[in-house]
N, C-alpha and C. Protein backbone atom coordinates (compact mmCIF):
# COMPACT_ATOMS: atom_id res chain seq x y z
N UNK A 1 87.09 106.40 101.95
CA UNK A 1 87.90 107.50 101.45
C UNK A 1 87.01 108.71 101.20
N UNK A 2 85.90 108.52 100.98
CA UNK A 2 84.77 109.64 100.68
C UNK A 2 84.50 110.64 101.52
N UNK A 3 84.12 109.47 102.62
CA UNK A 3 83.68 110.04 104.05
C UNK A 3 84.84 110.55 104.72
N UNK A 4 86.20 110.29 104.18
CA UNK A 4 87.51 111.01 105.04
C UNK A 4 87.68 112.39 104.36
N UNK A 5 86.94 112.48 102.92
CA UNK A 5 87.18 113.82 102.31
C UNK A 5 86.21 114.37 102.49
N UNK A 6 85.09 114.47 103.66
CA UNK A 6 84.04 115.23 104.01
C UNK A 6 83.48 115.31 102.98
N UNK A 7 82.77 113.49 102.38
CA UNK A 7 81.93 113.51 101.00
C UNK A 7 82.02 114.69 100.13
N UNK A 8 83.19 115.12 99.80
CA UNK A 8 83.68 115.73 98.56
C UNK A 8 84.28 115.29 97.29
N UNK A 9 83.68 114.96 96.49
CA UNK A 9 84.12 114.26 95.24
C UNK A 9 85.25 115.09 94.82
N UNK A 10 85.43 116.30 94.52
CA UNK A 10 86.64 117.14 94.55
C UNK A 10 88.36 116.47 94.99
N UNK A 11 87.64 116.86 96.38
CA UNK A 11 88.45 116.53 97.43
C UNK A 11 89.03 115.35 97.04
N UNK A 12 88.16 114.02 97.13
CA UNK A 12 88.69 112.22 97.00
C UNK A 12 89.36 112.33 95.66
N UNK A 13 88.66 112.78 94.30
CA UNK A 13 89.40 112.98 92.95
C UNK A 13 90.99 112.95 93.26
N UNK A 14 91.09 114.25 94.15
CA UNK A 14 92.56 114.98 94.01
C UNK A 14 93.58 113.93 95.35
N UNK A 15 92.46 113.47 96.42
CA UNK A 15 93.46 112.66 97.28
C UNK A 15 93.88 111.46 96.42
N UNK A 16 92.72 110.46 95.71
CA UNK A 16 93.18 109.44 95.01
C UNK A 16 94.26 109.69 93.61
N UNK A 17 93.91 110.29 92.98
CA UNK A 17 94.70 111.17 92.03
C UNK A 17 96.61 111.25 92.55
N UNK A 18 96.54 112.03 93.95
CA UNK A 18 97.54 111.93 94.83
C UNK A 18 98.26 110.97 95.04
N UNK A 19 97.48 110.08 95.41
CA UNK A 19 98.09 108.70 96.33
C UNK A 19 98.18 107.73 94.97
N UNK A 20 97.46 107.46 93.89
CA UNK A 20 97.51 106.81 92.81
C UNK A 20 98.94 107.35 91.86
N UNK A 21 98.82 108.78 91.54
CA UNK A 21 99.48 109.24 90.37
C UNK A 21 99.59 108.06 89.34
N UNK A 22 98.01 108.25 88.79
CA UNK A 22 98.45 108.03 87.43
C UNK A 22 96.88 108.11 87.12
N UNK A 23 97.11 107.35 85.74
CA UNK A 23 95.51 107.51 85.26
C UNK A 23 94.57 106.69 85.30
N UNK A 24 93.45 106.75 85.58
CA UNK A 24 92.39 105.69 86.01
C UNK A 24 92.40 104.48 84.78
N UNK A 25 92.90 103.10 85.48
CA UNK A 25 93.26 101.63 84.84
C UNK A 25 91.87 101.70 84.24
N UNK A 26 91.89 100.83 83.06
CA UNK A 26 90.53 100.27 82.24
C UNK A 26 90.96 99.29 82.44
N UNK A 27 90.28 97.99 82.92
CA UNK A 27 90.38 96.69 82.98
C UNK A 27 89.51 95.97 82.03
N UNK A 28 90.00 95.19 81.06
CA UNK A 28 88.93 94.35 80.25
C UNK A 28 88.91 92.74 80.60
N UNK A 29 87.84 92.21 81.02
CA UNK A 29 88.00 91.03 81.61
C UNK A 29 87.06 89.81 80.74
N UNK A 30 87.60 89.09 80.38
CA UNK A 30 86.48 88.18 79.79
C UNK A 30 85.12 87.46 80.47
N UNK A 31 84.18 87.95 79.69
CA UNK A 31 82.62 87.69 80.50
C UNK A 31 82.86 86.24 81.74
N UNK A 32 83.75 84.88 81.13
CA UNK A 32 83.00 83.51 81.84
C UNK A 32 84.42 83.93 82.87
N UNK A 33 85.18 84.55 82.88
CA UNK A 33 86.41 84.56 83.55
C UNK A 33 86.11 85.38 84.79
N UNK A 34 84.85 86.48 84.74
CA UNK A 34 84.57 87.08 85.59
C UNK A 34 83.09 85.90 86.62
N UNK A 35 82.34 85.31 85.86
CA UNK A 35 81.82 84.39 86.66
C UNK A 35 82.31 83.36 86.87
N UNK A 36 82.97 82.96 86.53
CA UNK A 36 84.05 82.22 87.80
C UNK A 36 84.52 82.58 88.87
N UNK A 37 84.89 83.60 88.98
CA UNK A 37 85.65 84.36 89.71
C UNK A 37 84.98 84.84 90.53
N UNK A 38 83.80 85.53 90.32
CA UNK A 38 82.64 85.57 91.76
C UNK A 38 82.42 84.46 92.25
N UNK A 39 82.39 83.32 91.38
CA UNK A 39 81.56 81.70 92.43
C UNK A 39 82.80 81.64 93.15
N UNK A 40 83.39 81.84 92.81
CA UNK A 40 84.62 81.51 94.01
C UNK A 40 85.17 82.69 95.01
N UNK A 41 84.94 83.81 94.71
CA UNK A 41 85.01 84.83 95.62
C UNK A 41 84.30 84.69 96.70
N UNK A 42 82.98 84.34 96.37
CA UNK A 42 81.60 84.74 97.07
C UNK A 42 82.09 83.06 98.25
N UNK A 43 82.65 81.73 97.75
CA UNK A 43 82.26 80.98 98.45
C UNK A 43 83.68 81.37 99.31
N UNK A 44 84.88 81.93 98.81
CA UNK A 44 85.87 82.32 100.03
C UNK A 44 85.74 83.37 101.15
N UNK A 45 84.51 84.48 100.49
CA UNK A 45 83.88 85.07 101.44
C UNK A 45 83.26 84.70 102.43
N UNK A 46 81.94 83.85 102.00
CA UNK A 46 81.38 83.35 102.89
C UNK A 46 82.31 82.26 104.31
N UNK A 47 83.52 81.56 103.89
CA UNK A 47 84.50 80.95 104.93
C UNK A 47 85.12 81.89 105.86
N UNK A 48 85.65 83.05 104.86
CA UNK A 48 86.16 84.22 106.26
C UNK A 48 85.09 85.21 106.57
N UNK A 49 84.12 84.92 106.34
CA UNK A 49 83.09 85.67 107.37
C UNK A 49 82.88 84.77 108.50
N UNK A 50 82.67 83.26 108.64
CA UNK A 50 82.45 82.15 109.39
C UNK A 50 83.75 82.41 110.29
N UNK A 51 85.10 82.08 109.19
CA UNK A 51 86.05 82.62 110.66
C UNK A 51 86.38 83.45 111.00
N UNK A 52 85.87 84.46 110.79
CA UNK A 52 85.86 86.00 111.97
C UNK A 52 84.93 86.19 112.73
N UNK A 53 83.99 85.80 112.30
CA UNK A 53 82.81 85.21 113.55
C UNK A 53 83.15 84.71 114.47
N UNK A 54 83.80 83.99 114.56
CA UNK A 54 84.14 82.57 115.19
C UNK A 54 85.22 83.35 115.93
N UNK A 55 86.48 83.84 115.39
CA UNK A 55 87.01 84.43 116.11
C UNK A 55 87.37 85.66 116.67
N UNK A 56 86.40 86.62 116.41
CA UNK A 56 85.50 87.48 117.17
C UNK A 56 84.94 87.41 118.31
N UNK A 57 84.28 86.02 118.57
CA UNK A 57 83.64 85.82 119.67
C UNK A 57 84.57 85.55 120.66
N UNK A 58 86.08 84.56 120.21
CA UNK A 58 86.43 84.28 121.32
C UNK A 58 87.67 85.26 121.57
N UNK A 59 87.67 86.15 121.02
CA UNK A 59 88.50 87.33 121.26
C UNK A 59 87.98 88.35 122.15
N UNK A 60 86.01 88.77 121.82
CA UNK A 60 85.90 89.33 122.85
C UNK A 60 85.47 89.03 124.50
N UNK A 61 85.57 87.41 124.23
CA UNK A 61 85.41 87.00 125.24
C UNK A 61 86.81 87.25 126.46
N UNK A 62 87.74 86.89 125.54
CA UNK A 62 89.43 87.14 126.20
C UNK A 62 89.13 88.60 126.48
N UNK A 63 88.56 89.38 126.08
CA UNK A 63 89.58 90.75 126.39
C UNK A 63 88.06 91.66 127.03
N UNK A 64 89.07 92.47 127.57
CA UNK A 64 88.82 93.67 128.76
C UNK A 64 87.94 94.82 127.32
N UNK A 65 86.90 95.58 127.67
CA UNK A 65 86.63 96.82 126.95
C UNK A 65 87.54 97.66 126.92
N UNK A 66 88.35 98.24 127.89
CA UNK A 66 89.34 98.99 128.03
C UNK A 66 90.66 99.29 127.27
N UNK A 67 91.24 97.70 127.09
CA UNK A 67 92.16 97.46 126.22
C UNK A 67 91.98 97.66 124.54
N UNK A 68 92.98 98.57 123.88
CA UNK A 68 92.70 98.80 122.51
C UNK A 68 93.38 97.45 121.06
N UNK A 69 92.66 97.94 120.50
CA UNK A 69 92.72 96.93 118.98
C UNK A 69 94.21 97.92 118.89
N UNK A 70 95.11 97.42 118.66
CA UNK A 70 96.65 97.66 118.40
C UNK A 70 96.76 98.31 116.64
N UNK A 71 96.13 97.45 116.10
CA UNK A 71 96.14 97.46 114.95
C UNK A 71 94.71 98.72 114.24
N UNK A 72 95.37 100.27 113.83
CA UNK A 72 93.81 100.75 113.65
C UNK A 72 93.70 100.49 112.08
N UNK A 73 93.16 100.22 111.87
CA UNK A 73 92.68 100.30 109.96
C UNK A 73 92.81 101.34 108.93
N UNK A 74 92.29 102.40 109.81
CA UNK A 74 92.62 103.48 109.18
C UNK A 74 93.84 104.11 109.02
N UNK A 75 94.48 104.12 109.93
CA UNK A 75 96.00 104.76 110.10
C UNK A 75 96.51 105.06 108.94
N UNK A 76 96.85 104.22 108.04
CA UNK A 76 97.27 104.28 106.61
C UNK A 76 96.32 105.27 105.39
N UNK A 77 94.72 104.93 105.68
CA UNK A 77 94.32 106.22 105.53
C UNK A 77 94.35 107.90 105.54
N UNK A 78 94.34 107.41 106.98
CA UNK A 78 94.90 108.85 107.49
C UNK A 78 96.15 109.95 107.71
N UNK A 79 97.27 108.34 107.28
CA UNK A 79 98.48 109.23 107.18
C UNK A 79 98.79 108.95 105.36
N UNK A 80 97.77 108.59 104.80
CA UNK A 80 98.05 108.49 103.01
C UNK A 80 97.91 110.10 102.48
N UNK A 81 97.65 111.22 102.73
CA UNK A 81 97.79 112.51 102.48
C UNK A 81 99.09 113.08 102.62
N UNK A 82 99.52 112.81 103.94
CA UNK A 82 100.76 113.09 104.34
C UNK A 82 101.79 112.17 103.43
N UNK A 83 102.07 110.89 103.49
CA UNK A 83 102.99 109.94 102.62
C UNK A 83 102.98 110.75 101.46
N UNK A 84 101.84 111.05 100.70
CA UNK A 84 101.60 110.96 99.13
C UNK A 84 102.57 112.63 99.11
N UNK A 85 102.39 113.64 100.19
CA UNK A 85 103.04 114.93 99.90
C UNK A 85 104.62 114.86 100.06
N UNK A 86 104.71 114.22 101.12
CA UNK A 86 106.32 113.70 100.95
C UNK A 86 106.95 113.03 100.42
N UNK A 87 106.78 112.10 98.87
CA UNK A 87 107.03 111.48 98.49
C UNK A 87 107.13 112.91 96.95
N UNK A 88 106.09 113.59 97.12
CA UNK A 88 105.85 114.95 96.48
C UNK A 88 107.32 115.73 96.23
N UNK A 89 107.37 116.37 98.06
CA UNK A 89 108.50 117.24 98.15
C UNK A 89 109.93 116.79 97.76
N UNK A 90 109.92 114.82 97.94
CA UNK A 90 111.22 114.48 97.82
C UNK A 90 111.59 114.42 96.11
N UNK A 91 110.48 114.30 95.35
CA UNK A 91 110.74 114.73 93.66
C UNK A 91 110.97 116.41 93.91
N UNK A 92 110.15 116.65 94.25
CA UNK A 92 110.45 118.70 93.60
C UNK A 92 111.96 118.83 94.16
N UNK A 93 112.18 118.28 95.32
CA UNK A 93 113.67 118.47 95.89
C UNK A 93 114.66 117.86 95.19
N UNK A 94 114.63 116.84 94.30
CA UNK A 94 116.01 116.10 93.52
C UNK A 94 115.52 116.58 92.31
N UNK A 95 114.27 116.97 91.80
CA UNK A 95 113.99 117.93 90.84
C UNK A 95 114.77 119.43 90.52
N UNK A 96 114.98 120.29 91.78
CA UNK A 96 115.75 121.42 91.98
C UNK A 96 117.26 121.09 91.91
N UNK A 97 117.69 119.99 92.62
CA UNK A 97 118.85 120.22 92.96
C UNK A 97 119.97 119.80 91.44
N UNK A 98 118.99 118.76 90.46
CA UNK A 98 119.24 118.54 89.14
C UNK A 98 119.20 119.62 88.31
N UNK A 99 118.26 120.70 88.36
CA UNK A 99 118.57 121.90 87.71
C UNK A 99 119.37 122.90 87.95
N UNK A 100 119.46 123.36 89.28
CA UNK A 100 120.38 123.81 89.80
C UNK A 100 121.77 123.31 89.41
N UNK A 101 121.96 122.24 89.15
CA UNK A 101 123.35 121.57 89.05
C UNK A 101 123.65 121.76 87.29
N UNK A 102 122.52 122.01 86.42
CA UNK A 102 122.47 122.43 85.31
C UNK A 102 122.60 123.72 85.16
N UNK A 103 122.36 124.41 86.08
CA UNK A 103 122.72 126.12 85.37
C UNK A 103 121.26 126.50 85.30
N UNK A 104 119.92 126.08 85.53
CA UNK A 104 118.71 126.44 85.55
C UNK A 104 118.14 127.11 86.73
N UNK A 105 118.69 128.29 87.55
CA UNK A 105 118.33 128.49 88.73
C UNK A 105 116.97 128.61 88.90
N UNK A 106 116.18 129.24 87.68
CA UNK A 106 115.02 130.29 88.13
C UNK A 106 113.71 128.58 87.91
N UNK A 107 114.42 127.20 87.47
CA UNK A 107 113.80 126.10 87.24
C UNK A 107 114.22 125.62 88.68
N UNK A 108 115.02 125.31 89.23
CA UNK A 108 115.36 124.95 90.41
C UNK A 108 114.78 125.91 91.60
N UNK A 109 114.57 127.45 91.47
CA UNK A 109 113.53 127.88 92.24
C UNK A 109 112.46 127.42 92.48
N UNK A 110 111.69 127.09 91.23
CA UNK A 110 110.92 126.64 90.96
C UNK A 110 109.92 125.71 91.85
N UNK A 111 110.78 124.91 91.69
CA UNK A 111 110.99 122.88 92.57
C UNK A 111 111.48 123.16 93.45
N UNK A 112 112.10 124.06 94.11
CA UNK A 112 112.40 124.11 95.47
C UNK A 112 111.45 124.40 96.53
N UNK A 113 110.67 125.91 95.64
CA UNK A 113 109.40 126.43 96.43
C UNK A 113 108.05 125.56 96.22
N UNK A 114 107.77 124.60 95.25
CA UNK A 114 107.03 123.54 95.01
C UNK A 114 107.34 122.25 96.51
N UNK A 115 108.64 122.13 97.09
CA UNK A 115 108.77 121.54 97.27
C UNK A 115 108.58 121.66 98.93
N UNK A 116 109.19 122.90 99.23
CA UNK A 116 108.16 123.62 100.26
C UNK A 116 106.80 123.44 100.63
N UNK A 117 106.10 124.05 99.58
CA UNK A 117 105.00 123.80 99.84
C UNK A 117 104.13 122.30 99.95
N UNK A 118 105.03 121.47 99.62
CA UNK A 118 104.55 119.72 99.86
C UNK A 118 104.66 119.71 101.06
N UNK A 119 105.56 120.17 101.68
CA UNK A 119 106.39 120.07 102.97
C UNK A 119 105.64 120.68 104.28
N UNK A 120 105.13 121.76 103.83
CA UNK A 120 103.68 122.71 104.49
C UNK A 120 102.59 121.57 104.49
N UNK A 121 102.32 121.28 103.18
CA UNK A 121 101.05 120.12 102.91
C UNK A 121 101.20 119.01 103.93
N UNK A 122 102.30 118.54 104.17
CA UNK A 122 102.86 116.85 104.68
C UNK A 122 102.27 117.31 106.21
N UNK A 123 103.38 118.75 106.65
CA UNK A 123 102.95 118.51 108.38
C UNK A 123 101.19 118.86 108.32
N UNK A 124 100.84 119.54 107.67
CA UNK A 124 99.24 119.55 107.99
C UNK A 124 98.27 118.69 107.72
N UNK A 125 98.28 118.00 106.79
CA UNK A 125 98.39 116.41 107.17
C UNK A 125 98.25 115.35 107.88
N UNK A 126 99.77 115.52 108.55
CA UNK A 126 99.84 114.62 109.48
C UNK A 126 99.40 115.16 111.25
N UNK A 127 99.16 116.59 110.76
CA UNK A 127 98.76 117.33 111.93
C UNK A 127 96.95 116.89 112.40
N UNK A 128 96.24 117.00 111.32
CA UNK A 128 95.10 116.29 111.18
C UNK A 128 94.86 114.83 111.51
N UNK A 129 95.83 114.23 110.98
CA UNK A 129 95.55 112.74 111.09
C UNK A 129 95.85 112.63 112.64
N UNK A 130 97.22 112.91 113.65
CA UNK A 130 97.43 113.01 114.51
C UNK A 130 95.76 113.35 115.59
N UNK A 131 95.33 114.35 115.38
CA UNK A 131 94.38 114.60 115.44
C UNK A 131 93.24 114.00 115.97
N UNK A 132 92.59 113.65 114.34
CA UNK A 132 91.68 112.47 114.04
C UNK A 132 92.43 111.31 114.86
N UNK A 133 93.18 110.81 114.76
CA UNK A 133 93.82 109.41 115.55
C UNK A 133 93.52 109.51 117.41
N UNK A 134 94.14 110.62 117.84
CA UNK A 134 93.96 110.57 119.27
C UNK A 134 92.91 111.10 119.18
N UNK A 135 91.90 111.20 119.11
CA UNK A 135 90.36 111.83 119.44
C UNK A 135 89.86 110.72 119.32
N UNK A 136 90.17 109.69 117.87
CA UNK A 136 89.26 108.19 117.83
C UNK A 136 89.48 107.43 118.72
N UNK A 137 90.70 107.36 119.31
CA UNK A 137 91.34 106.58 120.52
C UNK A 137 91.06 106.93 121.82
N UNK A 138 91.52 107.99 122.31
CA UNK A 138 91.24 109.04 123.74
C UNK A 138 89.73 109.10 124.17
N UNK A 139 88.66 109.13 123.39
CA UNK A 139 87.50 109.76 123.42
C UNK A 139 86.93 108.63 124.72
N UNK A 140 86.48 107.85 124.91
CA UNK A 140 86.17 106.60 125.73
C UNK A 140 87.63 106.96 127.30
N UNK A 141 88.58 106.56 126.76
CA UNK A 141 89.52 106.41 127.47
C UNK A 141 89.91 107.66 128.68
N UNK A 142 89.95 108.79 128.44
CA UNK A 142 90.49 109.64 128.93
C UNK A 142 89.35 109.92 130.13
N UNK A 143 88.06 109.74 130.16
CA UNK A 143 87.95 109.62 131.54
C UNK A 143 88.01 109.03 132.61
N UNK A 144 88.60 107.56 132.09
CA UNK A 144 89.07 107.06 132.87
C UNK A 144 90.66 107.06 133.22
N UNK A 145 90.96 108.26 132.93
CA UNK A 145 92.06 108.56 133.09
C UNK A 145 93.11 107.91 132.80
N UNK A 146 92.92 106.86 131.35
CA UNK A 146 93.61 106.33 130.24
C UNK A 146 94.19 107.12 129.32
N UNK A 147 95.35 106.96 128.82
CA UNK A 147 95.77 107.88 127.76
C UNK A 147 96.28 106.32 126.44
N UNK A 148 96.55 106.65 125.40
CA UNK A 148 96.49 105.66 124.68
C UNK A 148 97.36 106.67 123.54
N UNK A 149 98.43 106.58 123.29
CA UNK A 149 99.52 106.90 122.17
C UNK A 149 99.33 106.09 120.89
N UNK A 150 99.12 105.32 120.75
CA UNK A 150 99.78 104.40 120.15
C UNK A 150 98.85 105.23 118.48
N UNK A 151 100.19 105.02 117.62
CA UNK A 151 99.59 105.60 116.35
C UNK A 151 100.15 106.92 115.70
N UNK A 152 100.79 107.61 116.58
CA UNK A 152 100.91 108.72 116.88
C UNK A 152 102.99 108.70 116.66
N UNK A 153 103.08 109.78 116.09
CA UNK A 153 104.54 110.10 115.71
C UNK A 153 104.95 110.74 117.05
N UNK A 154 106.08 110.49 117.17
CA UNK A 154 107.25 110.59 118.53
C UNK A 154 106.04 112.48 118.86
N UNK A 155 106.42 113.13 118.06
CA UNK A 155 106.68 114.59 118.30
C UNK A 155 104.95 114.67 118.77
N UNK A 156 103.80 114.12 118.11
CA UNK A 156 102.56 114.54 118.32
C UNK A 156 101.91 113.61 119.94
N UNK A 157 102.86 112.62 120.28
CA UNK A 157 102.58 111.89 121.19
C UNK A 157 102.84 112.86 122.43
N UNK A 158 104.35 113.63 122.32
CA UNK A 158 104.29 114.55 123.14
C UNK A 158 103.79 115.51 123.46
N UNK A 159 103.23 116.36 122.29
CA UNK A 159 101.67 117.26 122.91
C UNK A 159 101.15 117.12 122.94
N UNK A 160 100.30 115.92 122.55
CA UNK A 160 99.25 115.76 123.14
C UNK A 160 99.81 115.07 124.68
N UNK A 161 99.96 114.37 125.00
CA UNK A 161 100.73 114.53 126.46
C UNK A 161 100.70 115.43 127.21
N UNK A 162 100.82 116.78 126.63
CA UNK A 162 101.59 118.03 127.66
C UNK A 162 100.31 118.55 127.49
N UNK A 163 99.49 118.52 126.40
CA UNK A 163 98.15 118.86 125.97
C UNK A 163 97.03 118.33 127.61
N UNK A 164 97.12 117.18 127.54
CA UNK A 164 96.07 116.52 128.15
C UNK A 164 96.74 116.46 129.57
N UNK A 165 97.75 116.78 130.40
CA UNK A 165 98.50 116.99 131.38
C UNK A 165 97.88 118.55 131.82
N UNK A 166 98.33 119.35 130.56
CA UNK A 166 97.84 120.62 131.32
C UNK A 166 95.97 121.01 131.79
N UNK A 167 95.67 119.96 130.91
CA UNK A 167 94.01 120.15 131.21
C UNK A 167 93.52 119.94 132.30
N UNK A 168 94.49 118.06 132.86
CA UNK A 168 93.98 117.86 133.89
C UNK A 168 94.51 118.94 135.33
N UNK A 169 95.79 119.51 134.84
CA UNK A 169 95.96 120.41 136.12
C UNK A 169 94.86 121.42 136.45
């Protein structure tokens, strides 16, 4: 998350802050409850490191370089800026429309133009992540005249499409 906020502590504060809303948990754990809990972490670790090893190997034995991991890791990362603003705009928006319905216009302005601006926040966002996504994907692929969507919202799949169509003309 650090390295996605261009190692800006700022930046991660206000994305986690975002995506959390709320206030940083204090956990109090009892001293023997926490060593327990590593001896047994550490020995369930050590089993799924053995089987991802294990089946790692015979996965890349099955498969082609070419063909992509379906599943990216980050994705949810990268579209957690965007989620966290639209989840934003959809309070400032039932925020306005509750005041408004009270007789509070200049409060329902308010949350409306708040809610806007989530809405500005969300597509740029997801304009980035879009972005970041087909560049991590495409980069290898596209000279072999592979294209690879997958990840990508209906609308950004198509320019980049029309994007990478007009280049090759």
């Amino acid at each position: 998350v650090f390295k996605d906020n261009n190692y800006s502590l700022e930046q991660t504060e206000q994305f986690l802050n975002c995506v959390l809303e709320a206030d940083p948990v204090k956990t109090v754990i009892a001293q023997e409850s926490v060593q327990q809990n590593e001896m047994a972490s550490s020995y369930s670790a050590a089993k799924n490191r053995e089987k991802k090893v294990k089946k790692s190997k015979e996965e890349d034995d099955t498969l082609s370089e070419i063909f992509q991991d379906f599943e990216y890791p980050q994705y949810d990362d990268l579209r957690a800026e965007a989620f966290c603003h639209q989840q934003k705009r959809q309070e400032c928006l039932i925020k306005a429309g509750e005041a408004y319905r009270m007789g509070m216009k200049p409060v329902a302005a308010f949350y409306a133009h708040q809610g806007r601006l989530h809405d500005q926040k969300m597509k740029e966002a997801n304009h980035a992540a879009a972005v970041q996504i087909f560049e991590k994907i495409n980069t290898s692929l596209l000279p072999m005249n592979v294209l690879d969507l997958h990840g990508l919202h209906v609308d950004e799949a198509v320019n980049q499409l029309s994007r990478v169509l007009q280049e090759k003309n």
